[in-house]
C-alpha atoms as a PDB file:
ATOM      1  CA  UNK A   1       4.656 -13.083 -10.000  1.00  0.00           C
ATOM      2  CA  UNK A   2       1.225 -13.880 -10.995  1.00  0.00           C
ATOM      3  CA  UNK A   3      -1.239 -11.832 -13.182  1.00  0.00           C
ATOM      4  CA  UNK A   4      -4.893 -11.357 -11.671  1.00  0.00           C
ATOM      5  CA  UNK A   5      -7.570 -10.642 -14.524  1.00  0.00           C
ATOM      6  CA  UNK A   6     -10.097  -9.080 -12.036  1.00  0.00           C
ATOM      7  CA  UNK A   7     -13.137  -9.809 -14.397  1.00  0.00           C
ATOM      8  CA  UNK A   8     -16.646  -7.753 -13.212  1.00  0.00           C
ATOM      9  CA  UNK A   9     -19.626  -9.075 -13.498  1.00  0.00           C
ATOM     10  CA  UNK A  10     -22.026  -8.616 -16.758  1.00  0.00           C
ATOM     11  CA  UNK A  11     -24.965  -6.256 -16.257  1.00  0.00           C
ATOM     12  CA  UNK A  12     -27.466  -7.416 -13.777  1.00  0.00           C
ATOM     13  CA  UNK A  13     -31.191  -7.714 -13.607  1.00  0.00           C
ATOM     14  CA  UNK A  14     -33.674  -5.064 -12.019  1.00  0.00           C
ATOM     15  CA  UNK A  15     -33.299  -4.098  -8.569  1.00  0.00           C
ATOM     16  CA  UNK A  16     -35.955  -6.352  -7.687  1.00  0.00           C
ATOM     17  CA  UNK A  17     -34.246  -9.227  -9.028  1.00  0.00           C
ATOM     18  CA  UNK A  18     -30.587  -8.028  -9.702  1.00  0.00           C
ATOM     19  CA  UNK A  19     -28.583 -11.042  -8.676  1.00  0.00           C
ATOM     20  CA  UNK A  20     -29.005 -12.838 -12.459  1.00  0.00           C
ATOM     21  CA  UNK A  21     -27.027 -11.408 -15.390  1.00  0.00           C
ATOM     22  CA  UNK A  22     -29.462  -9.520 -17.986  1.00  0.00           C
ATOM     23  CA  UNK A  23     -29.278 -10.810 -21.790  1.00  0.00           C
ATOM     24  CA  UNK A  24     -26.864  -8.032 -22.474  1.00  0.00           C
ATOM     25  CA  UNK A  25     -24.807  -8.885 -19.473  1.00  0.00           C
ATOM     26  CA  UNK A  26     -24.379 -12.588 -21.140  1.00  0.00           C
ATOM     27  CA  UNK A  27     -23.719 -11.161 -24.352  1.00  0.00           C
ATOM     28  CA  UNK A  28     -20.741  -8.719 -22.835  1.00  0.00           C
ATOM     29  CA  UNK A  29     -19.096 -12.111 -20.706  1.00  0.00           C
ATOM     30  CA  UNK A  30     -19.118 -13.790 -23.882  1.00  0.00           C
ATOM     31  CA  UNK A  31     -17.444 -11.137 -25.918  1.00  0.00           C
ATOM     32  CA  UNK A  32     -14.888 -10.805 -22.578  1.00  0.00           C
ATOM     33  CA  UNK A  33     -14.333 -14.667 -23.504  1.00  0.00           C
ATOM     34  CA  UNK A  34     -13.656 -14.050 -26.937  1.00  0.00           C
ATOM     35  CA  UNK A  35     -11.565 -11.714 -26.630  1.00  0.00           C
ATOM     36  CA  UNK A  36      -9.202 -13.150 -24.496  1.00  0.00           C
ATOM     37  CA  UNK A  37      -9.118 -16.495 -26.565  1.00  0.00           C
ATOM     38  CA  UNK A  38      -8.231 -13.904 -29.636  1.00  0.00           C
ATOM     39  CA  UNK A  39      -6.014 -12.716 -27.464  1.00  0.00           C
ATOM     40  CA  UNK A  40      -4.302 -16.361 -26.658  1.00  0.00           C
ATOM     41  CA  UNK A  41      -5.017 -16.021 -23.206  1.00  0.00           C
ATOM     42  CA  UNK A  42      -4.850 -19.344 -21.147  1.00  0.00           C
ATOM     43  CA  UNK A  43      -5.775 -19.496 -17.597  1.00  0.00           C
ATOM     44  CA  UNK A  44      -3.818 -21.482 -14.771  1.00  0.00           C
ATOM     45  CA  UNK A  45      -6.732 -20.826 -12.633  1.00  0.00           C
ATOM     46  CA  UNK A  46     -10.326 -19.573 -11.911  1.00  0.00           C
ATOM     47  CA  UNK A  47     -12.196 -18.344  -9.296  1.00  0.00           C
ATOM     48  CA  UNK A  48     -15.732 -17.035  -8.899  1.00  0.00           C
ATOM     49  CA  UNK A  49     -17.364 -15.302  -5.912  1.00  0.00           C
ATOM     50  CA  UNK A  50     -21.144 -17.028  -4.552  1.00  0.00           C
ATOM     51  CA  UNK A  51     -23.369 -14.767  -6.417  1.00  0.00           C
ATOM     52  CA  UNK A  52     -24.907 -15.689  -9.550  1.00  0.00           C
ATOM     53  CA  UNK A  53     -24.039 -12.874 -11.567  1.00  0.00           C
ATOM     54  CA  UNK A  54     -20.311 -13.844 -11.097  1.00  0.00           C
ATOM     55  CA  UNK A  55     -20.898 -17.168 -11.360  1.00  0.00           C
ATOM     56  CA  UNK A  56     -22.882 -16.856 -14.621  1.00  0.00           C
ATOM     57  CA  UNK A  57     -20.441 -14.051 -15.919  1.00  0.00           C
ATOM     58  CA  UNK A  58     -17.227 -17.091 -15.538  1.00  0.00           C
ATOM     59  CA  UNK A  59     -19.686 -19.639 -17.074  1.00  0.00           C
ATOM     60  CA  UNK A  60     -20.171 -17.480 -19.923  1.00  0.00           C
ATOM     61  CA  UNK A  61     -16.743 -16.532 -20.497  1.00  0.00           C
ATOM     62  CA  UNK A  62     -15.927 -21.133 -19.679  1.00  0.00           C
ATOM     63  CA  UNK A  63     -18.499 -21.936 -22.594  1.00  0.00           C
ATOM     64  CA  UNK A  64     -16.915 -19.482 -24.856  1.00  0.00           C
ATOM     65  CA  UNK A  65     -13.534 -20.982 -24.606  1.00  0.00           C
ATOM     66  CA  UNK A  66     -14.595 -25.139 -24.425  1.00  0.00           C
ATOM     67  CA  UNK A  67     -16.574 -24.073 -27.622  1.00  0.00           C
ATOM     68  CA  UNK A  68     -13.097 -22.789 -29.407  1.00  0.00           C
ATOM     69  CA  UNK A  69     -11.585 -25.830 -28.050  1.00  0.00           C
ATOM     70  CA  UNK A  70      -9.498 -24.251 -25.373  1.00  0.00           C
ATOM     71  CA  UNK A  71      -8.707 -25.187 -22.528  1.00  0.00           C
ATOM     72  CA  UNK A  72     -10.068 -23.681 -19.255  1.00  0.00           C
ATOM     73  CA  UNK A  73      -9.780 -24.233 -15.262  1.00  0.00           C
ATOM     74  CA  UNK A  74     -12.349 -25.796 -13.094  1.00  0.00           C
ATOM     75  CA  UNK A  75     -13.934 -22.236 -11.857  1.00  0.00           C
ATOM     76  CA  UNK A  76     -13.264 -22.314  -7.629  1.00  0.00           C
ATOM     77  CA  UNK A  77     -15.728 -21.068  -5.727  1.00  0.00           C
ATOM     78  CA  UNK A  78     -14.803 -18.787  -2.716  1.00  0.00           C
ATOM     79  CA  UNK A  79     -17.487 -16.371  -0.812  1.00  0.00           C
ATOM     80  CA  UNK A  80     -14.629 -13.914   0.071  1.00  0.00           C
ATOM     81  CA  UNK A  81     -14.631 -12.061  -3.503  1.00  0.00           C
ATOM     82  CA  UNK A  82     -18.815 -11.904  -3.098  1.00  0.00           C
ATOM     83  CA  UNK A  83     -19.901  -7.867  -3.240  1.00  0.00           C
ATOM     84  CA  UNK A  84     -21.674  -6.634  -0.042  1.00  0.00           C
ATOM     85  CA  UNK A  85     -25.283  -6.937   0.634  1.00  0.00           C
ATOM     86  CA  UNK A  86     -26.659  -3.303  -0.676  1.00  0.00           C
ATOM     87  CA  UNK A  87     -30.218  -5.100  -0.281  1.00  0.00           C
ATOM     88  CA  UNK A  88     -29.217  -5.770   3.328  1.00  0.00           C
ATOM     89  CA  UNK A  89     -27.642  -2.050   4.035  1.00  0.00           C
ATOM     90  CA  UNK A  90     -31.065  -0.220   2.784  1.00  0.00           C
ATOM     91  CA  UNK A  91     -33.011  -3.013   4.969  1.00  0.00           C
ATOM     92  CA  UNK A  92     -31.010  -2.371   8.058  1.00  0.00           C
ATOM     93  CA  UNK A  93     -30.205   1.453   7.423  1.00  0.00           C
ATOM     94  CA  UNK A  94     -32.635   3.423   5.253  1.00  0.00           C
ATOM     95  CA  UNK A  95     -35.597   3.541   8.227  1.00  0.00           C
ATOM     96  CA  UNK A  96     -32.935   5.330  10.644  1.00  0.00           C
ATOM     97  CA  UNK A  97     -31.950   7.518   7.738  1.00  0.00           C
ATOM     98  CA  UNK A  98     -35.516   8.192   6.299  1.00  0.00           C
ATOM     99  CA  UNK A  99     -36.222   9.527  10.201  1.00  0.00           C
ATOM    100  CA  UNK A 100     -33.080  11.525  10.309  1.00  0.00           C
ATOM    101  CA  UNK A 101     -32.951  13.354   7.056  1.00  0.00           C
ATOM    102  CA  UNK A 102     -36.401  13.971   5.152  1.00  0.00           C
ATOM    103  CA  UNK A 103     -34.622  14.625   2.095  1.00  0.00           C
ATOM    104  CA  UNK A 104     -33.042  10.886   1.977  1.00  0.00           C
ATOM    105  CA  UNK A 105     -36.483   9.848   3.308  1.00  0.00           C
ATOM    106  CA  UNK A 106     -38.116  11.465   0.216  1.00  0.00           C
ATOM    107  CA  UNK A 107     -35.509  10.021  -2.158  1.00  0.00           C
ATOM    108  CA  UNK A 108     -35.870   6.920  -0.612  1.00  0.00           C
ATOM    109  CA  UNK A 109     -39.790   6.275  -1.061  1.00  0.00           C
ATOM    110  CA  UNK A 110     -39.314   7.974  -4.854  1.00  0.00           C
ATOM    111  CA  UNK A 111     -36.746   5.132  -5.423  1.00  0.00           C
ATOM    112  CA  UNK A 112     -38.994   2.503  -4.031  1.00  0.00           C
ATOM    113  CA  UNK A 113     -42.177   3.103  -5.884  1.00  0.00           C
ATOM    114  CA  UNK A 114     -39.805   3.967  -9.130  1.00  0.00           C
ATOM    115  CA  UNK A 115     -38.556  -0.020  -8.577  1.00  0.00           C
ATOM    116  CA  UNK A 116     -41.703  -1.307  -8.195  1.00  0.00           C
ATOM    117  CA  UNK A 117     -43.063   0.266 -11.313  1.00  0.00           C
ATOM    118  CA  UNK A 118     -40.285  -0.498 -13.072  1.00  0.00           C
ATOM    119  CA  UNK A 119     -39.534  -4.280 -12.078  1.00  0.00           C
ATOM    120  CA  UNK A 120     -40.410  -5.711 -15.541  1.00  0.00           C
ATOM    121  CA  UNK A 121     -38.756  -2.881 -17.325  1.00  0.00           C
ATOM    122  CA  UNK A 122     -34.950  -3.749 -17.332  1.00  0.00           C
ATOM    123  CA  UNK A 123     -33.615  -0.762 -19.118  1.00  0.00           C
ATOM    124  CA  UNK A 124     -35.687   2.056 -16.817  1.00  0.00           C
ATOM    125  CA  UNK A 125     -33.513   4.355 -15.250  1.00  0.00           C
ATOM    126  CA  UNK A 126     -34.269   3.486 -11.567  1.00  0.00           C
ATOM    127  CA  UNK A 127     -32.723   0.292 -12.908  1.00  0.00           C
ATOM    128  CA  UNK A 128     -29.765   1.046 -14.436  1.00  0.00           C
ATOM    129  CA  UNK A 129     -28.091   4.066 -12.503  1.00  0.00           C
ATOM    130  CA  UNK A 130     -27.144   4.912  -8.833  1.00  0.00           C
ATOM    131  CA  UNK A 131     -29.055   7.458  -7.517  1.00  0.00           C
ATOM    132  CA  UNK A 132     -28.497   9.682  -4.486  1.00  0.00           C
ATOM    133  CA  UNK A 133     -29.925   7.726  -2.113  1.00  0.00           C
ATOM    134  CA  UNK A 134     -27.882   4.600  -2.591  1.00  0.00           C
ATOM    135  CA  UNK A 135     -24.857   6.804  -2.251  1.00  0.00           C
ATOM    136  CA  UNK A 136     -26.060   8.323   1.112  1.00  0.00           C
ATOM    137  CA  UNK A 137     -27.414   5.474   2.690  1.00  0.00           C
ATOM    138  CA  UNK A 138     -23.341   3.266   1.531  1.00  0.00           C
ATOM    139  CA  UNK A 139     -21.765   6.417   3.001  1.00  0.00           C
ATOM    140  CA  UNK A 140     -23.958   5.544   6.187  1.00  0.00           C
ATOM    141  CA  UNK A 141     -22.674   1.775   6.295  1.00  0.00           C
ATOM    142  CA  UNK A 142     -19.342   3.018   5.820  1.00  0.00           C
ATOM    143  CA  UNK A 143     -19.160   5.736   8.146  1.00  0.00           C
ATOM    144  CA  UNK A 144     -20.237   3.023  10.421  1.00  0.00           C
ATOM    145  CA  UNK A 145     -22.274   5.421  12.625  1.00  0.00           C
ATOM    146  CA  UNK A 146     -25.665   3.455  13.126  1.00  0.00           C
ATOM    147  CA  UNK A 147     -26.015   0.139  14.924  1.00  0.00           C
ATOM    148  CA  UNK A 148     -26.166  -2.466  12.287  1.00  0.00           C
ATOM    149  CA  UNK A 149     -26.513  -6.024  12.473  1.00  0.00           C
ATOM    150  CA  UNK A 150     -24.291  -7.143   9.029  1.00  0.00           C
ATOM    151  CA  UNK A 151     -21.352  -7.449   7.627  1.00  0.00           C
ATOM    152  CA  UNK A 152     -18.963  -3.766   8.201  1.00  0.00           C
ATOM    153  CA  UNK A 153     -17.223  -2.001   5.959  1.00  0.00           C
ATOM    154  CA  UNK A 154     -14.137  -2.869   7.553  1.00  0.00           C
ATOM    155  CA  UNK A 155     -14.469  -5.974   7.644  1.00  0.00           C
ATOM    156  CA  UNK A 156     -15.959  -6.871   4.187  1.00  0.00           C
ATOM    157  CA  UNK A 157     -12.993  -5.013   2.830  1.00  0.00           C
ATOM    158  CA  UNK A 158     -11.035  -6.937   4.920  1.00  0.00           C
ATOM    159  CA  UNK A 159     -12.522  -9.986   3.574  1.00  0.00           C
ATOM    160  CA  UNK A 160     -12.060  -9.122   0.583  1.00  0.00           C
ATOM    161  CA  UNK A 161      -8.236  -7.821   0.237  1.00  0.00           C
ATOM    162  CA  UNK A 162      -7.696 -11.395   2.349  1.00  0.00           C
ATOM    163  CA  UNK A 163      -8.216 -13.029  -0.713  1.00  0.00           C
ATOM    164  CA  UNK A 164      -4.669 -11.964  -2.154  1.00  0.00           C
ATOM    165  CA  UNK A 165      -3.522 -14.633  -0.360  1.00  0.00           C
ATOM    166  CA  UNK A 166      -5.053 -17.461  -1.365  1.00  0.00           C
ATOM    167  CA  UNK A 167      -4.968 -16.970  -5.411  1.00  0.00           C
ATOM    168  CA  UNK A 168      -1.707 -17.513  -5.622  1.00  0.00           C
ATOM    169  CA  UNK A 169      -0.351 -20.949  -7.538  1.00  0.00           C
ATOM    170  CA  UNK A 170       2.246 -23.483  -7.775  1.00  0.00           C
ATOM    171  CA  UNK A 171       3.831 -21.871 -11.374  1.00  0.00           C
ATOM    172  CA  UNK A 172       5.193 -18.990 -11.309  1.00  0.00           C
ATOM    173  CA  UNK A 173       4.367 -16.439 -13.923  1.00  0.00           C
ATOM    174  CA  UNK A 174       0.640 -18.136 -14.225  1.00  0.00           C
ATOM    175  CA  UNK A 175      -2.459 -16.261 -15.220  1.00  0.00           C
ATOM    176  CA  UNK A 176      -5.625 -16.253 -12.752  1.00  0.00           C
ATOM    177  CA  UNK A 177      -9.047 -15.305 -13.531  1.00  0.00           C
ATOM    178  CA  UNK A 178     -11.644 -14.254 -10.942  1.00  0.00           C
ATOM    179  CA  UNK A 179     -15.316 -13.165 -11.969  1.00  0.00           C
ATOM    180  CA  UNK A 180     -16.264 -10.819  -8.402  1.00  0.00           C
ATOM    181  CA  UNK A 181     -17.900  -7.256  -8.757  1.00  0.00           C
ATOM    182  CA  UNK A 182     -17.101  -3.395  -8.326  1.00  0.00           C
ATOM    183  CA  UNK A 183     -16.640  -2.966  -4.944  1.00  0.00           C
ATOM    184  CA  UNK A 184     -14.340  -5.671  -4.425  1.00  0.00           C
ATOM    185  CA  UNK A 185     -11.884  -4.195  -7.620  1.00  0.00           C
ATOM    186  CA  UNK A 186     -11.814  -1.528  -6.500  1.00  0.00           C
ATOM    187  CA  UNK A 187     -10.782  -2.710  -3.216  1.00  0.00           C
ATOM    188  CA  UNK A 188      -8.132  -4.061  -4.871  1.00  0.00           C
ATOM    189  CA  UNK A 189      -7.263  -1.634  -6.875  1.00  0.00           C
ATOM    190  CA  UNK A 190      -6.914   1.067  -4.224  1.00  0.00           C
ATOM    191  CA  UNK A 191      -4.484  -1.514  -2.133  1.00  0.00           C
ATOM    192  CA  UNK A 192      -2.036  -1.457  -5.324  1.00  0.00           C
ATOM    193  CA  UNK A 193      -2.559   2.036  -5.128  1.00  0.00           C
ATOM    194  CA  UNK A 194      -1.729   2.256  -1.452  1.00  0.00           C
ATOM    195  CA  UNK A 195      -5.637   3.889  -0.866  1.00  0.00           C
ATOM    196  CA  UNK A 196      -6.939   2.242   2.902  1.00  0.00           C
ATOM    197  CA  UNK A 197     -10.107   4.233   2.756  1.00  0.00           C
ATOM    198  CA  UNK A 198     -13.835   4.582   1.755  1.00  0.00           C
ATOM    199  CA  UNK A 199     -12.038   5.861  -1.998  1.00  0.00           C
ATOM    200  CA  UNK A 200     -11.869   2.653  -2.753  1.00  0.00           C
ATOM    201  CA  UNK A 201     -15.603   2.807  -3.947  1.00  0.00           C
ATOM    202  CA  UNK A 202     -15.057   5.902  -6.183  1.00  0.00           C
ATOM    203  CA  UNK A 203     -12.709   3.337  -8.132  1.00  0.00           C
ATOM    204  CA  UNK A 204     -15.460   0.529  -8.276  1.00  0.00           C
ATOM    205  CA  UNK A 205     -18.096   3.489  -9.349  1.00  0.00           C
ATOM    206  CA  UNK A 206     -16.802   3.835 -12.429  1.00  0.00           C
ATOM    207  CA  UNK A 207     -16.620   0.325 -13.555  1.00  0.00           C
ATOM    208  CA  UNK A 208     -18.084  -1.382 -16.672  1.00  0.00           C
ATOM    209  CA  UNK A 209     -19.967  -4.418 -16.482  1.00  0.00           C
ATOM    210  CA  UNK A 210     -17.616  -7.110 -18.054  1.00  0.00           C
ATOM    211  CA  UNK A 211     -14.428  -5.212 -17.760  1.00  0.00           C
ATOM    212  CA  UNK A 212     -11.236  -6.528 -16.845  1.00  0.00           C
ATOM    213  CA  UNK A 213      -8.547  -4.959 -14.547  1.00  0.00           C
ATOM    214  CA  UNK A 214      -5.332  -6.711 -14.448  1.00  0.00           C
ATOM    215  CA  UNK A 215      -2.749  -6.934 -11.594  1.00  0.00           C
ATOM    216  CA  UNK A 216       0.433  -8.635 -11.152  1.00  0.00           C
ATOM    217  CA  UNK A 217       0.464 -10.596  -7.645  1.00  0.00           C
ATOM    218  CA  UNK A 218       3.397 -11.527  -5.694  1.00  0.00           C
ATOM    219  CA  UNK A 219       3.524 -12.636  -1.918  1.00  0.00           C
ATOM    220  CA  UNK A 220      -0.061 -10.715  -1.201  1.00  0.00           C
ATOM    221  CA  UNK A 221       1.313  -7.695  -3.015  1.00  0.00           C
ATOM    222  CA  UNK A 222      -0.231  -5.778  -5.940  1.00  0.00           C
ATOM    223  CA  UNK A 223       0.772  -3.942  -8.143  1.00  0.00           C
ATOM    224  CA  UNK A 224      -1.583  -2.383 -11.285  1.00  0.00           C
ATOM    225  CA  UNK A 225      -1.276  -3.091 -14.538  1.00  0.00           C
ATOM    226  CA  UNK A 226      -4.395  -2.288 -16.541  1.00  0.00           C
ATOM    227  CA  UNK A 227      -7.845  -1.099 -15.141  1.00  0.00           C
ATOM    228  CA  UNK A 228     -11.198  -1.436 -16.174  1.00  0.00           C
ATOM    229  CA  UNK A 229     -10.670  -2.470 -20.095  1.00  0.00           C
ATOM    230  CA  UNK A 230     -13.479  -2.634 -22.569  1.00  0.00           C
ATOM    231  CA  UNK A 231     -11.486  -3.544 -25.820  1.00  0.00           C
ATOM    232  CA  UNK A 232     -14.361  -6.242 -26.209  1.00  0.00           C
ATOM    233  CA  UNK A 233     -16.894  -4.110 -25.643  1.00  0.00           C
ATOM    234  CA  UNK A 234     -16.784  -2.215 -29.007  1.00  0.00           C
ATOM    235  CA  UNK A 235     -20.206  -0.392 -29.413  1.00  0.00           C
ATOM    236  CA  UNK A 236     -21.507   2.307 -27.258  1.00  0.00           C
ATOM    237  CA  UNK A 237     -24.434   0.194 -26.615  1.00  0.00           C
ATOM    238  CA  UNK A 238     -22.657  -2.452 -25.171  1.00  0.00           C
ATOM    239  CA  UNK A 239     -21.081  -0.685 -22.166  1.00  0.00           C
ATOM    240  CA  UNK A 240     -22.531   0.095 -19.248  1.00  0.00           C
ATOM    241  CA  UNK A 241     -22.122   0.454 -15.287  1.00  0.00           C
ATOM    242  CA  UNK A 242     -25.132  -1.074 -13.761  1.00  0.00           C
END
């Protein structure tokens, strides 16, 4: 039986630019990579989703180690642990929505001109929480009640609990690390939990940036062991969700 350190990504950038970690993302992977070296913590494998928060979250967390002189896996890449496209949901879904309900269209155009005011301003608000209209236009996608031309909820999550079986190694007992995001955690998390619906994303809603959930993996089956640790993140200043 393996053990899965699901490993979220470091805070992100604006949401004009939000695929790149932030400075305080880097600093929180590579205090998530010091604290499992202190923690004597060796990895049989690795595994990062496409985006490049994850992938700079495990390259942060890689340096930290080779700089102890530890070792640490060759970090696989694999699209199915990749969060969904939020940028692509609004795109597709918020015109339909912003017709339908003039109180979503009203939050909507708030959000957008907040964004734009606030793209070189990292730590504004409109950057850094979710706001009502995110919420209603993801229940929209997942409710799956409007044409739309991406990815579905079903079958993203089915993407994304598919990747249970292909983590698992040779060794038994081995450790695995994957660097993915929220959505896909919680996915997880609410399959060990024996949750098969849209709850899965009030489990990755509550999620720090950099923390570490850790599940035991045998034959495709989870079970939980730890979810969403901060021990590394030891300041209040340090923790955050977006």
């Amino acid at each position: 039986m393996s053990r899965v350190y699901l490993v979220r990504h470091g805070q992100a950038g604006t949401r004009k630019a939000y695929d790149a970690l932030s400075e305080l993302g880097r600093r929180q992977a590579r205090l998530l990579g010091e604290y499992f070296v202190s923690e004597g913590i060796q990895f049989a494998a690795a595994c990062s989703g496409e985006l490049v928060r994850q992938e700079e979250t495990a390259d942060e967390v890689k340096a930290v180690y080779r700089e102890a002189g530890v070792s640490f896996p060759e970090i696989a890449r694999e699209s199915g642990w990749n969060e969904f496209d939020l940028t692509h949901v609004y795109r597709a879904l918020a015109p339909r929505l912003c017709v339908e309900d003039p109180e979503f269209a009203r939050e909507y155009h708030e959000l957008v001109a907040q964004a734009r005011a606030a793209a070189e301003q990292p730590e504004a608000n409109v950057n850094r929480r979710w706001l009502p209209c995110d919420s209603k236009v993801v229940e929209a996608w997942t409710g799956g009640q409007h044409a739309y031309d991406g990815e579905t909820w079903q079958a993203f999550r089915e993407r994304v609990a598919g990747c249970r079986f292909k983590l698992e190694p040779a060794e038994r007992d081995a450790n695995i690390v994957v660097f993915t995001s929220a959505t896909p955690i919680g996915i997880w998390t609410a399959l060990a939990m024996e949750i098969h619906d849209e709850r899965a994303l009030r489990l990755a809603g509550v999620l720090h940036n950099a923390s570490c959930t850790v599940m035991r993996l045998s034959d495709g089956q989870l079970r939980l062991h730890s979810f969403n640790a901060i021990p590394h993140l030891c300041e209040p200043g340090l923790r955050t969700y977006r």
